[in-house]
Protein backbone atom coordinates (compact mmCIF):
# COMPACT_ATOMS: atom_id res chain seq x y z
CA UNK A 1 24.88 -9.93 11.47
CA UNK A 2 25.13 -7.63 8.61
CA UNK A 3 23.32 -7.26 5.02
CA UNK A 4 22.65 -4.53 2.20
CA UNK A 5 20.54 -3.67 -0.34
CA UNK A 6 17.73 -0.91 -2.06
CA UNK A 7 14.84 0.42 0.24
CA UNK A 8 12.17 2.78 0.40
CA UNK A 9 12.34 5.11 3.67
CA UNK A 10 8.61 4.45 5.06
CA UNK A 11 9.35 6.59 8.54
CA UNK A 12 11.44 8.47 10.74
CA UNK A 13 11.74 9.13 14.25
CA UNK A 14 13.94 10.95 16.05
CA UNK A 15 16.12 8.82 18.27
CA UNK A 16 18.16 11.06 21.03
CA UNK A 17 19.79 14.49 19.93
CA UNK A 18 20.98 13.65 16.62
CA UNK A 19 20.04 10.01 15.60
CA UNK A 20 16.42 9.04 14.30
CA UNK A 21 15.20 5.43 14.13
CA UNK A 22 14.14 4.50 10.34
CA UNK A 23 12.15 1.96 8.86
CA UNK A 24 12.50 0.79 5.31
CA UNK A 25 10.63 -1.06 3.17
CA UNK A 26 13.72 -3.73 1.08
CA UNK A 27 12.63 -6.38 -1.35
CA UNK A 28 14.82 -8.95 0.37
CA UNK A 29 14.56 -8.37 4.03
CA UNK A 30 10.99 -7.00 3.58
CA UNK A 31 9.98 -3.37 6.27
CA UNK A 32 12.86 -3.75 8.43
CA UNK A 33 13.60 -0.72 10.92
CA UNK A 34 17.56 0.69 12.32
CA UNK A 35 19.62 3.13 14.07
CA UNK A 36 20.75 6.13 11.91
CA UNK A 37 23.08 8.02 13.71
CA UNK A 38 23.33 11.49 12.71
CA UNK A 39 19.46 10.81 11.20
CA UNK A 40 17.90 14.20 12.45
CA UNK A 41 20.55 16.31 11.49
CA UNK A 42 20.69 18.69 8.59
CA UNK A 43 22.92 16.31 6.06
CA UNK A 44 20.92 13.65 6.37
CA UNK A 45 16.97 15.13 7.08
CA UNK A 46 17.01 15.63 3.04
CA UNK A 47 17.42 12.09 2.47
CA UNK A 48 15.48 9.89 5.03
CA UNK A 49 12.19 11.41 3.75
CA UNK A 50 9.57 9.03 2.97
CA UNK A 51 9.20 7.83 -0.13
CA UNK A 52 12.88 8.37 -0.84
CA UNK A 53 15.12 5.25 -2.15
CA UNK A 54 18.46 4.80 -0.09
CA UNK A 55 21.13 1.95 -0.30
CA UNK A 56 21.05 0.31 3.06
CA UNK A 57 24.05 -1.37 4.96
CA UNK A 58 22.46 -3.09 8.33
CA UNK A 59 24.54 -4.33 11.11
CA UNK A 60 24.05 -5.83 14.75
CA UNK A 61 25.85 -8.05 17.01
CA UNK A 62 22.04 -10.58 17.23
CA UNK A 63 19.67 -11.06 14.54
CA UNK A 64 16.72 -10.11 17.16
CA UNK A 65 18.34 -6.50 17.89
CA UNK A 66 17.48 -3.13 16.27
CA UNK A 67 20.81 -2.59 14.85
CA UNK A 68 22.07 0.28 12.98
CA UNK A 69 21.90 1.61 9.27
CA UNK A 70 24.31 2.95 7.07
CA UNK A 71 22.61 5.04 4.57
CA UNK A 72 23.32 6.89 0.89
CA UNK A 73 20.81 9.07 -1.12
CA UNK A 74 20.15 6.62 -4.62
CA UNK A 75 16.85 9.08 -5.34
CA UNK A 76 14.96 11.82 -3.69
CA UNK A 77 11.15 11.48 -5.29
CA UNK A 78 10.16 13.31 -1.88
CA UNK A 79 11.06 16.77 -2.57
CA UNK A 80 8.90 16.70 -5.95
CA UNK A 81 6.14 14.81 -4.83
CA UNK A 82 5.83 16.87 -1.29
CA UNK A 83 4.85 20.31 -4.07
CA UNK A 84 1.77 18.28 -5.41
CA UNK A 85 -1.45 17.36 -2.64
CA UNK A 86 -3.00 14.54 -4.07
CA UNK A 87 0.49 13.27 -4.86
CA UNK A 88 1.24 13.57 -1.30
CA UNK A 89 -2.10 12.02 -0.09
CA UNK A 90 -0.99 8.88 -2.04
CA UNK A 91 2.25 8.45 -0.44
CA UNK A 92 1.26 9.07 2.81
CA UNK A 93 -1.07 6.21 2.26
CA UNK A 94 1.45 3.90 0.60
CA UNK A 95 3.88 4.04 3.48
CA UNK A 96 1.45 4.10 6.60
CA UNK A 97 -0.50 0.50 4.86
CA UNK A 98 3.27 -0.89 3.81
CA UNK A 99 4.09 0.19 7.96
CA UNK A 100 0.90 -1.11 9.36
CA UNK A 101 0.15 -4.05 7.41
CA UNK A 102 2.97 -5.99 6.39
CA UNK A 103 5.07 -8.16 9.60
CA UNK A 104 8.50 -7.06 10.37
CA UNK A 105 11.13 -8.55 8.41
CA UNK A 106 8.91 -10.52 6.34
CA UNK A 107 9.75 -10.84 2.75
CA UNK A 108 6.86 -9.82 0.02
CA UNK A 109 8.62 -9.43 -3.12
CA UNK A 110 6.05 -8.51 -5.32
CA UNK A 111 4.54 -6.03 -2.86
CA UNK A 112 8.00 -4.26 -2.64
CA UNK A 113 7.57 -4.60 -6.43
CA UNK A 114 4.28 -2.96 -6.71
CA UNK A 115 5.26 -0.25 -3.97
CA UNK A 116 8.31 0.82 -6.12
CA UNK A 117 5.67 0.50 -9.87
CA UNK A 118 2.81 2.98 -7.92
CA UNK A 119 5.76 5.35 -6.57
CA UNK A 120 7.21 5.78 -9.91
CA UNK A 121 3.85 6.71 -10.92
CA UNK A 122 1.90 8.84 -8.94
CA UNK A 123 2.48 11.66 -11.69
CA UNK A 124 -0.28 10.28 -13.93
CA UNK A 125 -3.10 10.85 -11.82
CA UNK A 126 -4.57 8.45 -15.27
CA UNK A 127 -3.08 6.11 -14.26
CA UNK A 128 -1.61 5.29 -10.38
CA UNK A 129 -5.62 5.38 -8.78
CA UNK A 130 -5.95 1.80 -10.60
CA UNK A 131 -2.65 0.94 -9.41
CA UNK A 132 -2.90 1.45 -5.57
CA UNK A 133 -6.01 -0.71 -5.55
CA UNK A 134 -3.97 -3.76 -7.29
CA UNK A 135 -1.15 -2.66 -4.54
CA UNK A 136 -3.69 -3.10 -2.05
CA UNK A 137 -5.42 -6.31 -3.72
CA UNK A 138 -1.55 -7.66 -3.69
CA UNK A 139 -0.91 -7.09 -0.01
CA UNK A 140 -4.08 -8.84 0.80
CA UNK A 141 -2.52 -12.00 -1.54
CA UNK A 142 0.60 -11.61 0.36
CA UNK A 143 -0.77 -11.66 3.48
CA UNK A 144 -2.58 -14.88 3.05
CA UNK A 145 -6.37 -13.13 2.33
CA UNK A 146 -6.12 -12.74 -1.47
CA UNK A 147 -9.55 -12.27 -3.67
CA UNK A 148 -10.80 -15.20 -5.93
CA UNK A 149 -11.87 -13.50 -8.66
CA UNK A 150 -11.26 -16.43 -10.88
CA UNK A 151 -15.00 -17.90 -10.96
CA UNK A 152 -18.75 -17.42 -9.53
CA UNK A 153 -18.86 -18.69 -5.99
CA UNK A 154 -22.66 -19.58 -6.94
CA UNK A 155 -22.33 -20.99 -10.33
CA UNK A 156 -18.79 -21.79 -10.87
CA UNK A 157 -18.76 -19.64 -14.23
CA UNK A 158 -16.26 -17.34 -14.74
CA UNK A 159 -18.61 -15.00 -17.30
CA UNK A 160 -20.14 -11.69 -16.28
CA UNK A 161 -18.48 -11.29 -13.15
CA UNK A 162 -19.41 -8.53 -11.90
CA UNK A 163 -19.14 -8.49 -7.59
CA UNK A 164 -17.71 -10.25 -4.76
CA UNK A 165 -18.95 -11.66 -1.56
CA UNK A 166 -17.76 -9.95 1.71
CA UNK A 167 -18.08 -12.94 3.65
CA UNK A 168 -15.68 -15.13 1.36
CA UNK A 169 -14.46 -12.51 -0.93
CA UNK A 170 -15.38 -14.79 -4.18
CA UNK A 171 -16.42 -13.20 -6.94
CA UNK A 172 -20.08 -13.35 -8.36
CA UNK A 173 -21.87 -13.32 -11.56
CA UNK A 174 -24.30 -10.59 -12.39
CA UNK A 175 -26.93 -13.27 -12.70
CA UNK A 176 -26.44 -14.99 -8.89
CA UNK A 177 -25.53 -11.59 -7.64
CA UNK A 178 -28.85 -9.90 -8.97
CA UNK A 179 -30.93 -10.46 -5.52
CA UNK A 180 -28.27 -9.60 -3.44
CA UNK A 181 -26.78 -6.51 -5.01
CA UNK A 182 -27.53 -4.04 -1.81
CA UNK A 183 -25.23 -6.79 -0.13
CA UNK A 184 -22.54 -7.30 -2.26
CA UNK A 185 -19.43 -5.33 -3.40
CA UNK A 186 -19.25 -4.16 -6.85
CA UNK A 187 -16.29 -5.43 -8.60
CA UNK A 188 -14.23 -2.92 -10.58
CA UNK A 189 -13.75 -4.73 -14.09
CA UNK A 190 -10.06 -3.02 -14.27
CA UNK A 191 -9.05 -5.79 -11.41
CA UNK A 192 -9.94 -8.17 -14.60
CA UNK A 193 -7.94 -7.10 -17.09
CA UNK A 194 -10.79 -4.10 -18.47
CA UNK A 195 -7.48 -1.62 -19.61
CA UNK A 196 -9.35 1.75 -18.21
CA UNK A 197 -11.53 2.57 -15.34
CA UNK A 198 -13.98 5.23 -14.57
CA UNK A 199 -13.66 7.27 -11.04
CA UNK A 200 -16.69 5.26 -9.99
CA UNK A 201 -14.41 1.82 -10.81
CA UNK A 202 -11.60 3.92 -8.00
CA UNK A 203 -14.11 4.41 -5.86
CA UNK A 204 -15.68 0.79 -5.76
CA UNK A 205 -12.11 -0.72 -5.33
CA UNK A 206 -11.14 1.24 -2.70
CA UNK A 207 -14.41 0.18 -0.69
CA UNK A 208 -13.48 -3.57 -1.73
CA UNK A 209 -9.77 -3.84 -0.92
CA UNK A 210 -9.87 -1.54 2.08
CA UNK A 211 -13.36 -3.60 3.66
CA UNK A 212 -11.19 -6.90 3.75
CA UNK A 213 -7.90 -5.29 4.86
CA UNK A 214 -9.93 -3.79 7.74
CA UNK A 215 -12.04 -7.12 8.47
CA UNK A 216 -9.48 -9.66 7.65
CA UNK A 217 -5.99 -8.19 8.17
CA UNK A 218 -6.92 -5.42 11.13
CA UNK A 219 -9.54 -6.57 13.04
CA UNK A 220 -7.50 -9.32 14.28
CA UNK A 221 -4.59 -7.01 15.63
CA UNK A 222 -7.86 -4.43 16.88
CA UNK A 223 -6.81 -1.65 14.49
CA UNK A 224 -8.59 0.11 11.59
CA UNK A 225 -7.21 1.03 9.08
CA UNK A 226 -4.50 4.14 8.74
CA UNK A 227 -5.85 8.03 8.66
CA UNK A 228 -3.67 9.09 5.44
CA UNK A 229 -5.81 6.47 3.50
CA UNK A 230 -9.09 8.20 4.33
CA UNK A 231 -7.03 11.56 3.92
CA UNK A 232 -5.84 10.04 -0.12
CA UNK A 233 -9.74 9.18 -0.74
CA UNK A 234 -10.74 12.48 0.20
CA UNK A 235 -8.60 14.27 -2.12
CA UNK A 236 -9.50 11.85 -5.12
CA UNK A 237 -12.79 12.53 -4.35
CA UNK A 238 -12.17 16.38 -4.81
CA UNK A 239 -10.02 16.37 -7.42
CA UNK A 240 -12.62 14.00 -9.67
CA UNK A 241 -10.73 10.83 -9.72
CA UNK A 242 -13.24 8.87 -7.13
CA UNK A 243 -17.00 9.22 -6.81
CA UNK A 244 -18.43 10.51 -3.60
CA UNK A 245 -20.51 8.43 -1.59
CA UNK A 246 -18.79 4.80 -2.81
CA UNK A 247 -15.41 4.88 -1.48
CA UNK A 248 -15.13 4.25 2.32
């Protein structure tokens, strides 16, 4: 069994003395894990850091078996991204949700798509907050527990919508949702098309997207969600691109 193509190094272990057990996210085999030998050591440690993009050959004797990668450097956002914190926060969140959430060797095209969009840019702090909470918004479509933000679940308009439901994640109209707001999640109007959002918009999509990964998605396999998500909140937070006291 054999294949090849682009990835995104989400981990690395090491594996023995020298080799180190990798997983990748690819957009046609989906987060798929190998054998590097030589992995740990010091020509290959620059490369297999996360958030780098490798060309991948894979090869085992049985689909089913771990198999072993054969790996070359196509670009090394790492290094730069490693010098900046927040930039850093973000990463470590991308690749610990893309490792926790999505199955083994399941294809998602368009959240390998959206992985590689936020990646390329986390240097406009503008401008990638918006875009990890439509990452996160597309693994829940992925995974089979998208939003419907397409009308009111009480009225059936699709005017004014303004929060969503967390028992059937429908969106709802500011008129329905006006008893019910202390229950409700607010819906940030950038997941509508609104072209800019305020750190309070951040903030309320976080607490959206993350409350039905954690209650749809995790609670079935008894996890919560990862640490370096919490870790990325808390620096947008400090750095003024989330409100305190909305994201959770």
């Amino acid at each position: 069994m054999e294949w090849a193509g682009e990835g995104y190094v989400l981990s690395v272990k090491k594996h023995g003395e020298t080799s180190a057990i990798v997983e990748v996210l690819t957009r046609d085999h989906g987060r798929h894990a190998g054998l590097v030998r030589g992995g740990s050591g010091k020509r290959l440690r620059p490369v297999l850091q996360p958030g780098n993009k490798i060309q991948v050959q894979w090869h085992a004797r049985l689909s089913e078996y771990l198999g072993t990668f054969n790996i070359e450097a196509l670009s090394a956002r790492a290094a730069e991204i490693m010098e900046d914190r927040v930039m850093l926060s973000a990463l470590n969140a991308m690749t610990a949700m893309a490792r926790e959430t999505l199955p083994e060797r399941e294809v998602h095209t368009q959240v390998y798509d959206g992985f590689e969009i936020l990646l390329n840019n986390l240097d406009d702090p503008d401008i990638w907050p918006v875009l990890y909470v439509q990452w996160e918004a597309g693994l829940l479509q992925a995974l089979g527990y998208g939003l419907d933000l397409s009308a009111c679940a009480a009225t059936g308009s699709n005017d004014q919508l303004t929060h969503v439901s967390p028992r059937s994640g429908r969106a709802v109209s500011a008129s329905a949702a006006e008893p019910y707001l202390d229950k409700l999640f607010a819906l940030p109007q950038f997941l509508m098309g609104q072209p800019y959002a305020t750190p309070a918009d951040i903030a309320n999509g976080l607490a959206l997207t993350g409350y039905f990964l954690e209650t749809r998605l995790q609670w079935g396999l008894n996890r919560t969600l990862p640490e370096a998500r919490a870790q990325m909140i808390a620096q947008l937070i400090a750095q003024g691109h989330a409100s305190l006291g909305v994201a959770r």
